[in-house]
C-alpha atoms as a PDB file:
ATOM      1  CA  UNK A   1       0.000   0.000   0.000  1.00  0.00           C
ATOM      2  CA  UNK A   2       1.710   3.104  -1.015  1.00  0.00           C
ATOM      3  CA  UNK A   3       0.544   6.976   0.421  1.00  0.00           C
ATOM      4  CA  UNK A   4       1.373   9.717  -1.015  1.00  0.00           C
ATOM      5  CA  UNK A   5       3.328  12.517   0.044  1.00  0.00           C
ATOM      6  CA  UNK A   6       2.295  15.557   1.255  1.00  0.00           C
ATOM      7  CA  UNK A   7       3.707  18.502  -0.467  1.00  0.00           C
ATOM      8  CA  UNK A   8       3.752  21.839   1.055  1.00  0.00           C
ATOM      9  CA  UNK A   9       1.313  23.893  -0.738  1.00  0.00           C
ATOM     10  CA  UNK A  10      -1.294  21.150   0.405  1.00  0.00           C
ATOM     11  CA  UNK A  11      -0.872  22.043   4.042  1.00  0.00           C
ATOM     12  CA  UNK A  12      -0.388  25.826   2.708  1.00  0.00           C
ATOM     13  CA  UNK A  13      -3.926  25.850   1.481  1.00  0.00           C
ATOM     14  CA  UNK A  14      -5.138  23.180   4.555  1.00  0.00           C
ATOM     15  CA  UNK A  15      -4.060  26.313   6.883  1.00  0.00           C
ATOM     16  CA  UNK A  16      -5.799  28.859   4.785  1.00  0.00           C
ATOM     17  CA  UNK A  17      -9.354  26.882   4.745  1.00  0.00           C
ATOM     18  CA  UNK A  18      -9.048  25.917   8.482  1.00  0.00           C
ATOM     19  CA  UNK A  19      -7.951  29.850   8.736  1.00  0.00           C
ATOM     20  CA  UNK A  20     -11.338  31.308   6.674  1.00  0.00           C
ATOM     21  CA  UNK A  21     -12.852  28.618   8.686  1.00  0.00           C
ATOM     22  CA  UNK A  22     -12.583  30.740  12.098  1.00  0.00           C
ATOM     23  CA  UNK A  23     -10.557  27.850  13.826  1.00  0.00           C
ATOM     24  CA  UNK A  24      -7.679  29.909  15.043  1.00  0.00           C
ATOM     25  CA  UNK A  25      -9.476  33.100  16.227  1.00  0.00           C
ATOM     26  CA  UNK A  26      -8.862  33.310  19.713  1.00  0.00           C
ATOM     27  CA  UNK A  27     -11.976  33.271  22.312  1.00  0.00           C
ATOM     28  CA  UNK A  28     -10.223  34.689  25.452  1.00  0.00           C
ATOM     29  CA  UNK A  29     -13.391  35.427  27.180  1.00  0.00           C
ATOM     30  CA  UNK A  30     -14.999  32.229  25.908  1.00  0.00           C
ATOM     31  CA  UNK A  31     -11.961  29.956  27.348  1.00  0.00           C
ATOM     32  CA  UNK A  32     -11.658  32.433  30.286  1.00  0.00           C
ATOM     33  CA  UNK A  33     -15.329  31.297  31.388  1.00  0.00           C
ATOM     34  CA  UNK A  34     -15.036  27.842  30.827  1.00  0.00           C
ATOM     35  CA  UNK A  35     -11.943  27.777  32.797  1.00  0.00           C
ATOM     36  CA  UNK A  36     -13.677  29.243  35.947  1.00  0.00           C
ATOM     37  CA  UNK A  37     -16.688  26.800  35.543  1.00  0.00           C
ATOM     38  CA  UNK A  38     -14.128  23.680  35.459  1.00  0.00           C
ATOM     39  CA  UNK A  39     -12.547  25.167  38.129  1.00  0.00           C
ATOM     40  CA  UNK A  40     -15.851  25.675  40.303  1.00  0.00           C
ATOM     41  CA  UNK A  41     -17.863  22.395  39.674  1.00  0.00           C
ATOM     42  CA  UNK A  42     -14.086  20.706  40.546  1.00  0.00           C
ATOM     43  CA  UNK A  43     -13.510  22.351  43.854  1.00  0.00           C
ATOM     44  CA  UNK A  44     -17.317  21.839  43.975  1.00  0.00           C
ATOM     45  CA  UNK A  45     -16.663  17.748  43.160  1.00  0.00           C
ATOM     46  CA  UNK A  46     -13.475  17.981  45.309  1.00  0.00           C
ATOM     47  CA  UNK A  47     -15.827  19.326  48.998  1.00  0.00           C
ATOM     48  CA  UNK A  48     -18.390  16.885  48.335  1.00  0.00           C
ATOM     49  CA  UNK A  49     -15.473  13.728  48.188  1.00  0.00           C
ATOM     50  CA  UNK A  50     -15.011  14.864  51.782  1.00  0.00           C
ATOM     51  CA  UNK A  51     -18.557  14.246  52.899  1.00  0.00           C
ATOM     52  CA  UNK A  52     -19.114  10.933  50.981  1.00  0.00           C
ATOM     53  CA  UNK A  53     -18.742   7.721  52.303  1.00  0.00           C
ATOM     54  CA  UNK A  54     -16.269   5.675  50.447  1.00  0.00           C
ATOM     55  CA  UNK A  55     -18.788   4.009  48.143  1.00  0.00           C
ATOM     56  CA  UNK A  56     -19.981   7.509  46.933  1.00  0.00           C
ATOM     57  CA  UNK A  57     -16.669   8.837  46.437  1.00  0.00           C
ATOM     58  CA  UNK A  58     -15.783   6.447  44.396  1.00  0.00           C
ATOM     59  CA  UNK A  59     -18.949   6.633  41.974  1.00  0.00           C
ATOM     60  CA  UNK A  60     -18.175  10.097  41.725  1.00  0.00           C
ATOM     61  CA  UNK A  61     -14.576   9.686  40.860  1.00  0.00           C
ATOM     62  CA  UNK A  62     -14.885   9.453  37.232  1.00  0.00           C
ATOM     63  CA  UNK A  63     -16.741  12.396  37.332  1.00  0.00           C
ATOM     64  CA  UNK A  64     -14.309  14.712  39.270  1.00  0.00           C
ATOM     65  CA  UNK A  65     -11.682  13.746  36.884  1.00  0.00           C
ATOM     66  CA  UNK A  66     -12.998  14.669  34.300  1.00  0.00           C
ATOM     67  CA  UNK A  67     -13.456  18.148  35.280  1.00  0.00           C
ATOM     68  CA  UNK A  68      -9.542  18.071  36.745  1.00  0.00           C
ATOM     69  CA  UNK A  69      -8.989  16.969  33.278  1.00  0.00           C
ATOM     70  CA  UNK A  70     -10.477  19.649  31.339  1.00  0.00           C
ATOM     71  CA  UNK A  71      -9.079  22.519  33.636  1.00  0.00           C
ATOM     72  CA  UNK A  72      -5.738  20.632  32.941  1.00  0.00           C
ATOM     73  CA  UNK A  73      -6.082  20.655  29.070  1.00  0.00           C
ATOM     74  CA  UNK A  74      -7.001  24.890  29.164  1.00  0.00           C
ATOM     75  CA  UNK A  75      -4.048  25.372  31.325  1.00  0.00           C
ATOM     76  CA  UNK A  76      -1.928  23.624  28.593  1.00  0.00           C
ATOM     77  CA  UNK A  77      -3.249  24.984  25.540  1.00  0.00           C
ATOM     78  CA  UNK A  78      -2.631  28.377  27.536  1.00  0.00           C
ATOM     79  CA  UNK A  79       1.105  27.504  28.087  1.00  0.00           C
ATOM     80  CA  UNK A  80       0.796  27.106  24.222  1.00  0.00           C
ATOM     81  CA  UNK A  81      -0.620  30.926  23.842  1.00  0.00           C
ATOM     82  CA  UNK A  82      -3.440  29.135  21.868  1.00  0.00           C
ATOM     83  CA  UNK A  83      -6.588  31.196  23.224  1.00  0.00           C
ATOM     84  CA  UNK A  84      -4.746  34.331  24.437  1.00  0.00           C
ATOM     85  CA  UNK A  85      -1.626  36.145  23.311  1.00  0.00           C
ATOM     86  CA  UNK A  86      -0.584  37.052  26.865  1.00  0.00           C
END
């Protein structure tokens, strides 16, 4: 099975639909409020672990890591200047 090769001007014009497209505007405010909900309903998760027996921390788990995980992944595409230029 042979695949063929990518040449330059067929990312060139890739980056230029994807660019028309709107995909790498920048949503500060839009990332900025998602990143304080994650936050919130995490700390939120995090307090109710506390009161929970065992059983019902543990069903919740999945849950709270999720929301860990998604604060995580805004944090990192900030260190990448991806959704704000400061």
């Amino acid at each position: 099975m042979e695949f063929p090769l990518i040449q330059a001007s067929d990312l060139r014009n890739l980056r230029q639909e994807l660019t028309a497209a709107g995909l790498f505007e920048r949503r500060q405010g839009l990332t900025t409020l998602k990143l304080a909900f994650f936050l919130t309903v995490a700390f939120a998760l995090l307090a109710l672990h506390m009161v929970l027996p065992l059983w019902g921390t543990v069903l919740v788990l999945p849950v709270t890591a999720f929301f860990f995980c998604a604060t995580a992944m805004i944090g990192h595409e900030g260190g990448h200047r991806s959704f704000s230029t400061s």
